[in-house]
Each structure stands twice: as C-alpha cells, then as structure tokens.
Protein backbone atom coordinates (compact mmCIF):
# COMPACT_ATOMS: atom_id res chain seq x y z
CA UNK A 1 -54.17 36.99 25.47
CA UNK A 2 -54.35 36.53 21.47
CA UNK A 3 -55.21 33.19 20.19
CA UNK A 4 -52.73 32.83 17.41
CA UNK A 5 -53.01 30.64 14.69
CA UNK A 6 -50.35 28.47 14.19
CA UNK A 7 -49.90 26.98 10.94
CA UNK A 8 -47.90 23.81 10.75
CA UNK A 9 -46.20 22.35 7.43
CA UNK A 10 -48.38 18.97 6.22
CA UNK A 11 -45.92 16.27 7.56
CA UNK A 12 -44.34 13.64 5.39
CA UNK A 13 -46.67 10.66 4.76
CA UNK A 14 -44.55 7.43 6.23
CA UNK A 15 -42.74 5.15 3.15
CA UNK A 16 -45.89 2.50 4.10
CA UNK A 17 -48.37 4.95 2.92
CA UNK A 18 -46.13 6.87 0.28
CA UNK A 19 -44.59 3.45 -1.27
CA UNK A 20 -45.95 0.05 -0.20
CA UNK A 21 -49.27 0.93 -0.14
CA UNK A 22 -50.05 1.90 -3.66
CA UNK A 23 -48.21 -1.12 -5.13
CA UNK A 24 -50.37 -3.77 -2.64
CA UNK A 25 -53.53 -1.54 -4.27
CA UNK A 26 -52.33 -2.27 -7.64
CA UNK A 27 -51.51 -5.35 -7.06
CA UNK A 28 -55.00 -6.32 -5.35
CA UNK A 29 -57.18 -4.32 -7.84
CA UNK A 30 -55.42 -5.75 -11.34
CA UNK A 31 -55.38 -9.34 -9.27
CA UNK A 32 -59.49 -8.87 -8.97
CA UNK A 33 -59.92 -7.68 -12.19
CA UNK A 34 -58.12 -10.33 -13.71
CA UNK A 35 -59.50 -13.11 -11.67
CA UNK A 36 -63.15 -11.49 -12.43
CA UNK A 37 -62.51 -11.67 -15.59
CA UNK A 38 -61.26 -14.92 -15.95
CA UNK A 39 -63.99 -16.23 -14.30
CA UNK A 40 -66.72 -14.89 -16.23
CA UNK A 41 -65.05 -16.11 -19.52
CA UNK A 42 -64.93 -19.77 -17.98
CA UNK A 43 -68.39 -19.61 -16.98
CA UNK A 44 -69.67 -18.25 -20.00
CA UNK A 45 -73.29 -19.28 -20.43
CA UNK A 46 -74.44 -19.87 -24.17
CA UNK A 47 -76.65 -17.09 -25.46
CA UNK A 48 -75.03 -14.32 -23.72
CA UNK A 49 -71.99 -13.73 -26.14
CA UNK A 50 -69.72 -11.24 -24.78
CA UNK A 51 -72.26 -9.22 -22.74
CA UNK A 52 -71.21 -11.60 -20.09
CA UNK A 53 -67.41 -11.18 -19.68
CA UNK A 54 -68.15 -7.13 -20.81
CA UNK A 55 -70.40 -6.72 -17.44
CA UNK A 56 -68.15 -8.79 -15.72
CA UNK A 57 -65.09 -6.70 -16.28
CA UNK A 58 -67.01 -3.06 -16.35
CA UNK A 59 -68.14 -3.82 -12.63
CA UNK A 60 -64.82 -5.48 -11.24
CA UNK A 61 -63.30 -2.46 -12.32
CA UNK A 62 -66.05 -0.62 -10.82
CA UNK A 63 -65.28 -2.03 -7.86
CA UNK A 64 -61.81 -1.70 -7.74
CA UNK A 65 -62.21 1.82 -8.75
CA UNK A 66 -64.65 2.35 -5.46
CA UNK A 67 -62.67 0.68 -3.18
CA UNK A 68 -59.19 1.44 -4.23
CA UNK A 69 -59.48 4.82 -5.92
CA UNK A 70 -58.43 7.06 -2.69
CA UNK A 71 -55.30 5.53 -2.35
C-alpha cells in the first residue's frame, strides 16, 4: 500500500477568532496604553520633563505590541 498524502483546505477560523477577538485586543491594548499613559502624566515627578510620560508610553506600547501582536 501507498501512503498518500492528503491535502486538506485550511478550515475557516470560527467568527470568535475571525471577529470578536481582534476588537477585545484592540480594545485591551489602546485601554493599557491609555491608562499607562495617563498614569505616568499624573505622576509626573519634577525634573524628568517628558522623558517620563515618553518611556511610559514607548514601553506600554511595547507591551501591547508583545502580547497582542499575533492576534
């Protein structure tokens, strides 16, 4: 007997993962980078100037970027 190779069509990803899904990651990434953001501008230590908020929203959007990126 001949092993045949069988090659399927991709199926359909589900309407979670094709619509939901992306909007709860946008929704959760621009909600941290917002709320990041906000923060760092309320606690805004004298002497820093706008490094602080800067670095602030660079690495919440880092980190959105790393978490959230694959979806």
């Amino acid at each position: 007997m001949m092993d045949i190779d069988i090659k399927s069509k991709p199926s359909q990803p589900c309407w979670y993962e094709r619509y939901a899904q992306p909007c709860v990651a946008e929704l959760l990434g621009s909600t941290l980078f917002i709320f990041i953001g906000c923060l760092s501008v309320i606690e805004d230590v004298e002497g820093t100037g706008r490094l602080q908020p800067a670095l602030a929203h660079g690495l919440a959007l880092g980190l959105t970027i790393a978490i959230l990126g694959d979806i």
